[in-house]
PDB file of N, CA and C in Angstrom:
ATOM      1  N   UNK A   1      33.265   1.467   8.427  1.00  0.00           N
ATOM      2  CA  UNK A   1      31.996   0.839   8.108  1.00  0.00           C
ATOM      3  C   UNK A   1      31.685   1.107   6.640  1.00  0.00           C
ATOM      4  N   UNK A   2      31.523   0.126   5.586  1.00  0.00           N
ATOM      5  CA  UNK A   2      30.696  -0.301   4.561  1.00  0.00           C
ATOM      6  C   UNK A   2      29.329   0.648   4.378  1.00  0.00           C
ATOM      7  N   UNK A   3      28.986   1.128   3.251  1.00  0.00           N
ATOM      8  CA  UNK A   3      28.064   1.646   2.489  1.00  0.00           C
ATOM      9  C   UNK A   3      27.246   0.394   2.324  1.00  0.00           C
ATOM     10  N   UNK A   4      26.448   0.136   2.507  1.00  0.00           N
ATOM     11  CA  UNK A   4      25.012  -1.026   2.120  1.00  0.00           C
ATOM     12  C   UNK A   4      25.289  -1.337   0.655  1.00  0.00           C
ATOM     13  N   UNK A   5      24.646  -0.066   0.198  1.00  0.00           N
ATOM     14  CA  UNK A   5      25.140  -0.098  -1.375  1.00  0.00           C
ATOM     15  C   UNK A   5      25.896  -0.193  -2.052  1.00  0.00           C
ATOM     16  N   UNK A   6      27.393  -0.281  -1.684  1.00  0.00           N
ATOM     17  CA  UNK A   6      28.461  -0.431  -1.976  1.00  0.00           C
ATOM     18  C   UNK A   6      28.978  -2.136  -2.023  1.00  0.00           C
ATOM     19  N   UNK A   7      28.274  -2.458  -0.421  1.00  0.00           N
ATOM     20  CA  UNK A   7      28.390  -3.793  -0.426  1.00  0.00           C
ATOM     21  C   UNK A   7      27.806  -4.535  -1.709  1.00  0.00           C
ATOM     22  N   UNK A   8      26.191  -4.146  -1.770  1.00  0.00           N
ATOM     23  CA  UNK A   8      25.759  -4.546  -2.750  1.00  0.00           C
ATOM     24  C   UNK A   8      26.207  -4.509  -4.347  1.00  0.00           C
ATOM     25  N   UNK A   9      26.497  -3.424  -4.837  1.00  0.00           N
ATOM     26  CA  UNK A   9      27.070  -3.224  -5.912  1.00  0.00           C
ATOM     27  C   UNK A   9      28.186  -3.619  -5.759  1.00  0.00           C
ATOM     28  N   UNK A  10      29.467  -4.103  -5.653  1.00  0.00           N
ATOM     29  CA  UNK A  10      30.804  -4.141  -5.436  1.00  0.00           C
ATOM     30  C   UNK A  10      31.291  -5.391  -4.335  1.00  0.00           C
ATOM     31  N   UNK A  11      30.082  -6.595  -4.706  1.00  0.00           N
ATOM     32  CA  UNK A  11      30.964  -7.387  -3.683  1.00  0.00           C
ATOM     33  C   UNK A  11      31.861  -8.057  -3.496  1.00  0.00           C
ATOM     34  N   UNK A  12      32.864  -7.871  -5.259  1.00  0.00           N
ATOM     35  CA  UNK A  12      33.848  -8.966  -5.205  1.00  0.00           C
ATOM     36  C   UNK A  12      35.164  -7.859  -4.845  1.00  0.00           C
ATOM     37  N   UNK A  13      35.004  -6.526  -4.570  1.00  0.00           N
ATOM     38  CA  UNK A  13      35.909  -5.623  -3.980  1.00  0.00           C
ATOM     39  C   UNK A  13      35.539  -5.736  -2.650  1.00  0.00           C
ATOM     40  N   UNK A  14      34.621  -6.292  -2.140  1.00  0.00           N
ATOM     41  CA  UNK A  14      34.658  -6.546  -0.543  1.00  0.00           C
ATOM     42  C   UNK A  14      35.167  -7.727  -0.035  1.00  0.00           C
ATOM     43  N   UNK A  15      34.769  -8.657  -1.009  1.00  0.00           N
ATOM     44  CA  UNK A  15      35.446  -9.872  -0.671  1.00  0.00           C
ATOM     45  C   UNK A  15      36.931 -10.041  -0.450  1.00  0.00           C
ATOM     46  N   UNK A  16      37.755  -9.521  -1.826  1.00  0.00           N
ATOM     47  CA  UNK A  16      39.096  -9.694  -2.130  1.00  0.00           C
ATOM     48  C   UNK A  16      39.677  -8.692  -0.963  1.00  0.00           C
ATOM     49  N   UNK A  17      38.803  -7.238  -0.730  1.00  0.00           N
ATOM     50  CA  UNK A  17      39.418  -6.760   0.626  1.00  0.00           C
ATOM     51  C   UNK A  17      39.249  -7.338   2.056  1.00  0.00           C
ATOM     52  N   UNK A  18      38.485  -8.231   2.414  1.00  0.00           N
ATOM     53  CA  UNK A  18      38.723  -9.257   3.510  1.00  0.00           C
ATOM     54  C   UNK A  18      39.103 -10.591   3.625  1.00  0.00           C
ATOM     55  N   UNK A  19      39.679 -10.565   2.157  1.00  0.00           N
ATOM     56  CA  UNK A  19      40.743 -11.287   2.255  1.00  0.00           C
ATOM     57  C   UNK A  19      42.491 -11.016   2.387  1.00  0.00           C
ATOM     58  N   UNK A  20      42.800  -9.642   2.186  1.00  0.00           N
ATOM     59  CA  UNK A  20      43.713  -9.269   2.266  1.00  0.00           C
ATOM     60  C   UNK A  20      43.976  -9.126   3.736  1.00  0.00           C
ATOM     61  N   UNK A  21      42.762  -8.891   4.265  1.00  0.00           N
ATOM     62  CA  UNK A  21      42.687  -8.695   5.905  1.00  0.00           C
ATOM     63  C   UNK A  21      42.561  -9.964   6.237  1.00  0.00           C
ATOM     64  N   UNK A  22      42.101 -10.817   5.958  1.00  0.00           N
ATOM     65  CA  UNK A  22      42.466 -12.337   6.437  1.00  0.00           C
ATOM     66  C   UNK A  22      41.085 -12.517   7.155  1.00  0.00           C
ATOM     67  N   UNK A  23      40.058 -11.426   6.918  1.00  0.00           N
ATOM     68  CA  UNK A  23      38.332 -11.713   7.510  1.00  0.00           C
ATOM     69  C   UNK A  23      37.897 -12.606   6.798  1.00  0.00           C
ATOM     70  N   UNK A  24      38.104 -13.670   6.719  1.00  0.00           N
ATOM     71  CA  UNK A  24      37.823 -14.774   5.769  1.00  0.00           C
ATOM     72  C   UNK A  24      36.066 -15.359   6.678  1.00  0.00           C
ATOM     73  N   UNK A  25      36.127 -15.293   7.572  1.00  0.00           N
ATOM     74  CA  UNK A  25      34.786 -15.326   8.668  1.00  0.00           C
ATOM     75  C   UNK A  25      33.812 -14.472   7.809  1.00  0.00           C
ATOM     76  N   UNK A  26      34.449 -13.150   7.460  1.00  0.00           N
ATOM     77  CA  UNK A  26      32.961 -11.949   7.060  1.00  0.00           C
ATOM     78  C   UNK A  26      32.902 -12.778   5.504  1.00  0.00           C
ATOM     79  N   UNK A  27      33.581 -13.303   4.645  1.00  0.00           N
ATOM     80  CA  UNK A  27      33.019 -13.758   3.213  1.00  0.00           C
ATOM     81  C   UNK A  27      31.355 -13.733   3.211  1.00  0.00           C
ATOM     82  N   UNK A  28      31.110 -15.196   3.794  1.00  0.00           N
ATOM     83  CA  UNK A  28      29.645 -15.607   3.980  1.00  0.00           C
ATOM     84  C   UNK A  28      28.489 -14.264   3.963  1.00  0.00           C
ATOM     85  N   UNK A  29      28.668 -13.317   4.816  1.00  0.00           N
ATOM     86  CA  UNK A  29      27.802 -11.815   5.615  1.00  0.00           C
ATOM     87  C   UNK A  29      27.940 -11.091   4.005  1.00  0.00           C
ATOM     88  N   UNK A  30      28.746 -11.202   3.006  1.00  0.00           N
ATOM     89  CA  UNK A  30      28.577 -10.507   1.995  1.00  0.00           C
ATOM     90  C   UNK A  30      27.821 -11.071   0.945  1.00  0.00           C
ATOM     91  N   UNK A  31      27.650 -12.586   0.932  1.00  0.00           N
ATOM     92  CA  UNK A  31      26.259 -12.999  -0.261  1.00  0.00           C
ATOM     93  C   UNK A  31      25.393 -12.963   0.595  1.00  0.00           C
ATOM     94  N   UNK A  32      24.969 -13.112   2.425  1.00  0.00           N
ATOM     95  CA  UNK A  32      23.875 -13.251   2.982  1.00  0.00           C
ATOM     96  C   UNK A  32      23.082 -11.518   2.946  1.00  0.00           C
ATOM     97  N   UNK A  33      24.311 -10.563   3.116  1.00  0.00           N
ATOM     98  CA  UNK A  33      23.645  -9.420   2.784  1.00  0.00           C
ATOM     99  C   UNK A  33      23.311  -8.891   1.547  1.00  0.00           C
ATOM    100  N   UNK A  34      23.651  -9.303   0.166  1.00  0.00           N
ATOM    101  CA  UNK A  34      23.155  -9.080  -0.885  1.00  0.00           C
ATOM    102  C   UNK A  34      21.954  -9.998  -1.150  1.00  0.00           C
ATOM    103  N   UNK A  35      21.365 -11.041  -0.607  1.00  0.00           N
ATOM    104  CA  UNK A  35      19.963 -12.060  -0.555  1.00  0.00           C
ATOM    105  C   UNK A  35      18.988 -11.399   0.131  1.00  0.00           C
ATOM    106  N   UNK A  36      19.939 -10.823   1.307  1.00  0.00           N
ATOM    107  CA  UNK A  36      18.576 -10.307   2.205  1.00  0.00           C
ATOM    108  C   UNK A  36      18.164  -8.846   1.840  1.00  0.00           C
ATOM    109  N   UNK A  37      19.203  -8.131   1.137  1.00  0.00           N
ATOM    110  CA  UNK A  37      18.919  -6.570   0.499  1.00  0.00           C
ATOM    111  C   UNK A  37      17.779  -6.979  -0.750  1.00  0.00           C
ATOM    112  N   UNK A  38      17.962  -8.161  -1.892  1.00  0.00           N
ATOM    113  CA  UNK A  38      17.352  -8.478  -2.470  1.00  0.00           C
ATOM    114  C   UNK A  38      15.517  -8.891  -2.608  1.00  0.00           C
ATOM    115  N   UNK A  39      16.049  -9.607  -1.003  1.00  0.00           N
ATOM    116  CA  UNK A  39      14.494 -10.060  -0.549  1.00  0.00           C
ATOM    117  C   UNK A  39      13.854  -9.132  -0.336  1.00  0.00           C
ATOM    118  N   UNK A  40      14.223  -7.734   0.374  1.00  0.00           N
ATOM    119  CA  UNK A  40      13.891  -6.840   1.219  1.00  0.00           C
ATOM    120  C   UNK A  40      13.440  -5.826  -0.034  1.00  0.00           C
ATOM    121  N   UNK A  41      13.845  -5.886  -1.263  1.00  0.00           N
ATOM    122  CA  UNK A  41      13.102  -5.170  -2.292  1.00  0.00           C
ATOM    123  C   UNK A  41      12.134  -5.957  -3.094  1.00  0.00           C
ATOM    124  N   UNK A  42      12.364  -7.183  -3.135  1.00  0.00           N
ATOM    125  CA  UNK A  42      11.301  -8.034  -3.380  1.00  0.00           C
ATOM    126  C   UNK A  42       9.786  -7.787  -2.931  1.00  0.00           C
ATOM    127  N   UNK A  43       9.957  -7.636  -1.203  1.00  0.00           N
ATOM    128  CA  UNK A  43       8.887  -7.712  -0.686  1.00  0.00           C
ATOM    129  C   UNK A  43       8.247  -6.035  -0.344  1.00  0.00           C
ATOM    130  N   UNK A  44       9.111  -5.299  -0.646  1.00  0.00           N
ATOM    131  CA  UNK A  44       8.577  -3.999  -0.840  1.00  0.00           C
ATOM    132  C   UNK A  44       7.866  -3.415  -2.199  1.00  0.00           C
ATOM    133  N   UNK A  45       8.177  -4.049  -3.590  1.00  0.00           N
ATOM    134  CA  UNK A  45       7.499  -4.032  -4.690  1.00  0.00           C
ATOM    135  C   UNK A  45       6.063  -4.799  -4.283  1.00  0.00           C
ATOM    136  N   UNK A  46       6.115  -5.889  -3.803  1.00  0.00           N
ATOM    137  CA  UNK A  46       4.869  -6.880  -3.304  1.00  0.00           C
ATOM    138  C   UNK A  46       3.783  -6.072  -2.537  1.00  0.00           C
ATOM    139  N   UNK A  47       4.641  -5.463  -1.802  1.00  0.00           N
ATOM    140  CA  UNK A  47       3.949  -4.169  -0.862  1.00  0.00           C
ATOM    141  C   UNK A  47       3.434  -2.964  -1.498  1.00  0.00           C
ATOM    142  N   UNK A  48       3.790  -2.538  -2.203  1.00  0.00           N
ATOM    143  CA  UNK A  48       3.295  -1.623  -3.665  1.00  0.00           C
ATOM    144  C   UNK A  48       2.725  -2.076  -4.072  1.00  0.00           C
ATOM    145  N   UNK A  49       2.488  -3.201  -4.907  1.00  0.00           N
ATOM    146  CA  UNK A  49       1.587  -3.554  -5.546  1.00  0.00           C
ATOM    147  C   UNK A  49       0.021  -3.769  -4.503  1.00  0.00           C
ATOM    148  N   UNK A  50       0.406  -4.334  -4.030  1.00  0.00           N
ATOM    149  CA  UNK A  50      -1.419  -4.689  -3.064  1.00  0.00           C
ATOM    150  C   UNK A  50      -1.536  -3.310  -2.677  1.00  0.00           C
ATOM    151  N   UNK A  51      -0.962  -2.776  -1.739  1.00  0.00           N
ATOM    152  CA  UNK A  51      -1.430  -0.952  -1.426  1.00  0.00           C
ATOM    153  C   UNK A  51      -1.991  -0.256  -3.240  1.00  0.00           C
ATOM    154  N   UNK A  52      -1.448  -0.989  -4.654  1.00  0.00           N
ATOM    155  CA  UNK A  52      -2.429   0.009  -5.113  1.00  0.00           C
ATOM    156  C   UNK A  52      -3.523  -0.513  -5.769  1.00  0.00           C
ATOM    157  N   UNK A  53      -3.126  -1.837  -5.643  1.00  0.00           N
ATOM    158  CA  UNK A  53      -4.584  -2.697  -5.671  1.00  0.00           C
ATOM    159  C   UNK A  53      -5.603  -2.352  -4.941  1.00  0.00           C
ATOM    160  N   UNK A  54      -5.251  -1.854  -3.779  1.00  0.00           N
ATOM    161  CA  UNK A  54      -6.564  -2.060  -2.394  1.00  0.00           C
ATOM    162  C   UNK A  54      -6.734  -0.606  -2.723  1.00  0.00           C
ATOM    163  N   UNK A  55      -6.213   1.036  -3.641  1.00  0.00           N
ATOM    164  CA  UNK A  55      -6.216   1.494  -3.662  1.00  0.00           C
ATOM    165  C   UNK A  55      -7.229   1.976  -5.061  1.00  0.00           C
ATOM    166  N   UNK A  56      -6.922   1.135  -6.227  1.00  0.00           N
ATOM    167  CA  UNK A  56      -7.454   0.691  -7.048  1.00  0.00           C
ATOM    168  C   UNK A  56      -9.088   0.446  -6.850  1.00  0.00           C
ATOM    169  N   UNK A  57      -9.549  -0.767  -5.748  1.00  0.00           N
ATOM    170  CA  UNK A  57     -10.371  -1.022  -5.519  1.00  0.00           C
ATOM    171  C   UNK A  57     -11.220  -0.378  -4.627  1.00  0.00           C
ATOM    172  N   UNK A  58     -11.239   0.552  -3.792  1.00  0.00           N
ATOM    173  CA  UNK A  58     -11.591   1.482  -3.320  1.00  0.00           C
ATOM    174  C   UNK A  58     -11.883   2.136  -4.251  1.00  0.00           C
ATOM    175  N   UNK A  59     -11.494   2.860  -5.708  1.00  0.00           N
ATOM    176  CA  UNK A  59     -11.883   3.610  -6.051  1.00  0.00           C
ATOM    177  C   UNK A  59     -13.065   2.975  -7.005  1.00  0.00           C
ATOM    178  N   UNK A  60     -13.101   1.871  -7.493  1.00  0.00           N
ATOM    179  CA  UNK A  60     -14.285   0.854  -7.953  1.00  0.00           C
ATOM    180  C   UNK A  60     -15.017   0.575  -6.764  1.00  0.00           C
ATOM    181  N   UNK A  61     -15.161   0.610  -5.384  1.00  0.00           N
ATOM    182  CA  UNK A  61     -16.334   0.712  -4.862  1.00  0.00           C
ATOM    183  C   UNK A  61     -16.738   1.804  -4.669  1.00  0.00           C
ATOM    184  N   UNK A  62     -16.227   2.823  -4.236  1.00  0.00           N
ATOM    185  CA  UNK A  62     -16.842   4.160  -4.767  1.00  0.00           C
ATOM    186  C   UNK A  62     -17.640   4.601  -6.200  1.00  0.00           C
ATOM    187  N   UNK A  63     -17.101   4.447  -7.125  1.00  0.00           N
ATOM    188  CA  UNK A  63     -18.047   4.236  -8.630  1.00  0.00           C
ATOM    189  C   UNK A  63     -19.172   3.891  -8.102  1.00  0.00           C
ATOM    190  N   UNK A  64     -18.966   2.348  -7.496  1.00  0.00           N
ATOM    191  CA  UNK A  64     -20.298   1.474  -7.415  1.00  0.00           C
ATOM    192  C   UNK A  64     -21.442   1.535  -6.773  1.00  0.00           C
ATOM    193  N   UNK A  65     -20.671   2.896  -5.316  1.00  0.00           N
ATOM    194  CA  UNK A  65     -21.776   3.276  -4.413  1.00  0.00           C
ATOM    195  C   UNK A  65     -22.957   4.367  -5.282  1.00  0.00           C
ATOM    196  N   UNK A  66     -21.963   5.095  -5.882  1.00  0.00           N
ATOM    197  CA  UNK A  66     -22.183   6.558  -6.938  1.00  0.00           C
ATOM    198  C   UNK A  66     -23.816   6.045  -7.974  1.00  0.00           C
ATOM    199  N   UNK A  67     -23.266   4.976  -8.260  1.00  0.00           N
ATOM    200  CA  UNK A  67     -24.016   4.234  -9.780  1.00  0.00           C
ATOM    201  C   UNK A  67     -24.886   3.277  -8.692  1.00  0.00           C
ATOM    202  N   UNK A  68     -25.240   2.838  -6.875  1.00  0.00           N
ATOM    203  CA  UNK A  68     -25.820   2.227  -6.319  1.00  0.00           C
ATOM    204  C   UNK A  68     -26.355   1.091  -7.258  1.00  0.00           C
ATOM    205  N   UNK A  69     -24.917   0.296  -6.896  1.00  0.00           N
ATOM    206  CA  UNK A  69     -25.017  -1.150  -7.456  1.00  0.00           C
ATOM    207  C   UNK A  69     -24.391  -1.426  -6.688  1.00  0.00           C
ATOM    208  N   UNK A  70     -23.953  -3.164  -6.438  1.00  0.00           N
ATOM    209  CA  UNK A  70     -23.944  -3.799  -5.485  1.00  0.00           C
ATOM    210  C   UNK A  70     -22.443  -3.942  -5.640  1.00  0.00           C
ATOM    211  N   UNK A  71     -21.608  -4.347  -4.409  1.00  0.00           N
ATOM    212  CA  UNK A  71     -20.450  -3.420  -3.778  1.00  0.00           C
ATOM    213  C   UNK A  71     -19.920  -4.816  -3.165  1.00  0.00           C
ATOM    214  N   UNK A  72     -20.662  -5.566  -2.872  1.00  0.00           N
ATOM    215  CA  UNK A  72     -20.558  -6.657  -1.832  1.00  0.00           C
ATOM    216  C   UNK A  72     -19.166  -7.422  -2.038  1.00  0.00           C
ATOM    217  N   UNK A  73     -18.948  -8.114  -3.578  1.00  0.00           N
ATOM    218  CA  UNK A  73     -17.747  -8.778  -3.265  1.00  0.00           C
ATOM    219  C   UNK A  73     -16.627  -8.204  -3.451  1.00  0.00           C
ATOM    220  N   UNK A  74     -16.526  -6.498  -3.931  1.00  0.00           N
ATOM    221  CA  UNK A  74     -15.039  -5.587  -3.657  1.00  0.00           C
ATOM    222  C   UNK A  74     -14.830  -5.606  -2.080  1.00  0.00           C
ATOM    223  N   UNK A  75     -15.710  -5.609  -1.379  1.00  0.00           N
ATOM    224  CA  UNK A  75     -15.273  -5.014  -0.060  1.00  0.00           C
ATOM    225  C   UNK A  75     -14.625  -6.517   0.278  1.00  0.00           C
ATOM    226  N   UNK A  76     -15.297  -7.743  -0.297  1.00  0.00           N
ATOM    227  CA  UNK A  76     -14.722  -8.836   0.599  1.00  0.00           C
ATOM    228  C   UNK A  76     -13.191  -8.697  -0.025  1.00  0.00           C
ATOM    229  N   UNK A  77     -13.229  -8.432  -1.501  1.00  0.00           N
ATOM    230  CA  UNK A  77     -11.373  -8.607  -1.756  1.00  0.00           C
ATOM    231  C   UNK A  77     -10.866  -7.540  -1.008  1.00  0.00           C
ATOM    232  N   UNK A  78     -11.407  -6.450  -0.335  1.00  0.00           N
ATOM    233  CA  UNK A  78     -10.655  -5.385  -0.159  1.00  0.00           C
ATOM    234  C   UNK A  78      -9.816  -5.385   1.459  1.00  0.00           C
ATOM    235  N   UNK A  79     -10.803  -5.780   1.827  1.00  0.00           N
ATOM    236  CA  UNK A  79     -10.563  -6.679   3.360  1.00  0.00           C
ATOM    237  C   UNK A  79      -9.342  -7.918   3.491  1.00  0.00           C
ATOM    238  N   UNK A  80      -9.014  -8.648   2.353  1.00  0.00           N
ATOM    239  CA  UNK A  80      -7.954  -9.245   2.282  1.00  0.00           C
ATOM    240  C   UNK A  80      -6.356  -8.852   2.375  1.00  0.00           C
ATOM    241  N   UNK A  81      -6.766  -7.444   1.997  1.00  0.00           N
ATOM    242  CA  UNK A  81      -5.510  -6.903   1.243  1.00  0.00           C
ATOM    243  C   UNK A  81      -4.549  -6.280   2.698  1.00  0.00           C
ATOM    244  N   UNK A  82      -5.177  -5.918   3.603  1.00  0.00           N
ATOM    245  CA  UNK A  82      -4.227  -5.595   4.650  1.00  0.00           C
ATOM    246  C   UNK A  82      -3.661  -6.502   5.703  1.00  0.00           C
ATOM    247  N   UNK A  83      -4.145  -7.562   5.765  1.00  0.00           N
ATOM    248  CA  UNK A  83      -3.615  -9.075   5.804  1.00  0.00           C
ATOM    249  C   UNK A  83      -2.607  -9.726   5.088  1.00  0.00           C
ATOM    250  N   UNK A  84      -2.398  -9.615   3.869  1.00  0.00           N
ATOM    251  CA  UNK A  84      -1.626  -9.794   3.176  1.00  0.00           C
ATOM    252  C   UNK A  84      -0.523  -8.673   3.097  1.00  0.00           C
ATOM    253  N   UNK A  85      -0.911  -7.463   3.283  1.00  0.00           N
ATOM    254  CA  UNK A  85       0.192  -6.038   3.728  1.00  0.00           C
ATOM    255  C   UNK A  85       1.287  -6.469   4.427  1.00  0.00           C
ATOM    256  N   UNK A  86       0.491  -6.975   5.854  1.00  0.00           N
ATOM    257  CA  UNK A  86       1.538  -7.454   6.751  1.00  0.00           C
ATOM    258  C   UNK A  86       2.034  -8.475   6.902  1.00  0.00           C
TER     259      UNK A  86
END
């Protein structure tokens, strides 16, 4: 069994080795798993970012409670953000 990362980094040494093996079937599974490793960090930066947005903004409605000023439309963006999490 293949290292993930190995696949990823090194896929034209995976390729040319299933071709020597004649796995000409697995080719395809080696760009579909470097797209989907890709996507899969894509959407985990995406996921970072809003967790420190909503993290961010929490700490600006807190200020706002502190300084009792009005709070109203952080909480509505803030409420978005775990919807969009998942």
């Amino acid at each position: 069994m293949l290292d993930l990362k190995f696949v990823i980094n090194n896929p034209k040494i995976v390729v040319s080795d299933l071709k020597k093996r004649g796995q000409t079937e697995k080719i395809p599974w080696v760009e579909e798993i470097s797209n989907l490793y890709s996507e899969s960090l894509r959407l985990k930066q995406e996921e970072e970012k809003l967790r420190h947005k909503r993290n961010t903004i929490s700490q600006e409605i807190n200020q706002l409670q502190k300084q009792k000023k009005d709070f109203s439309s952080k909480i509505k963006d803030i409420k978005e953000i775990p919807e969009l999490i998942k």
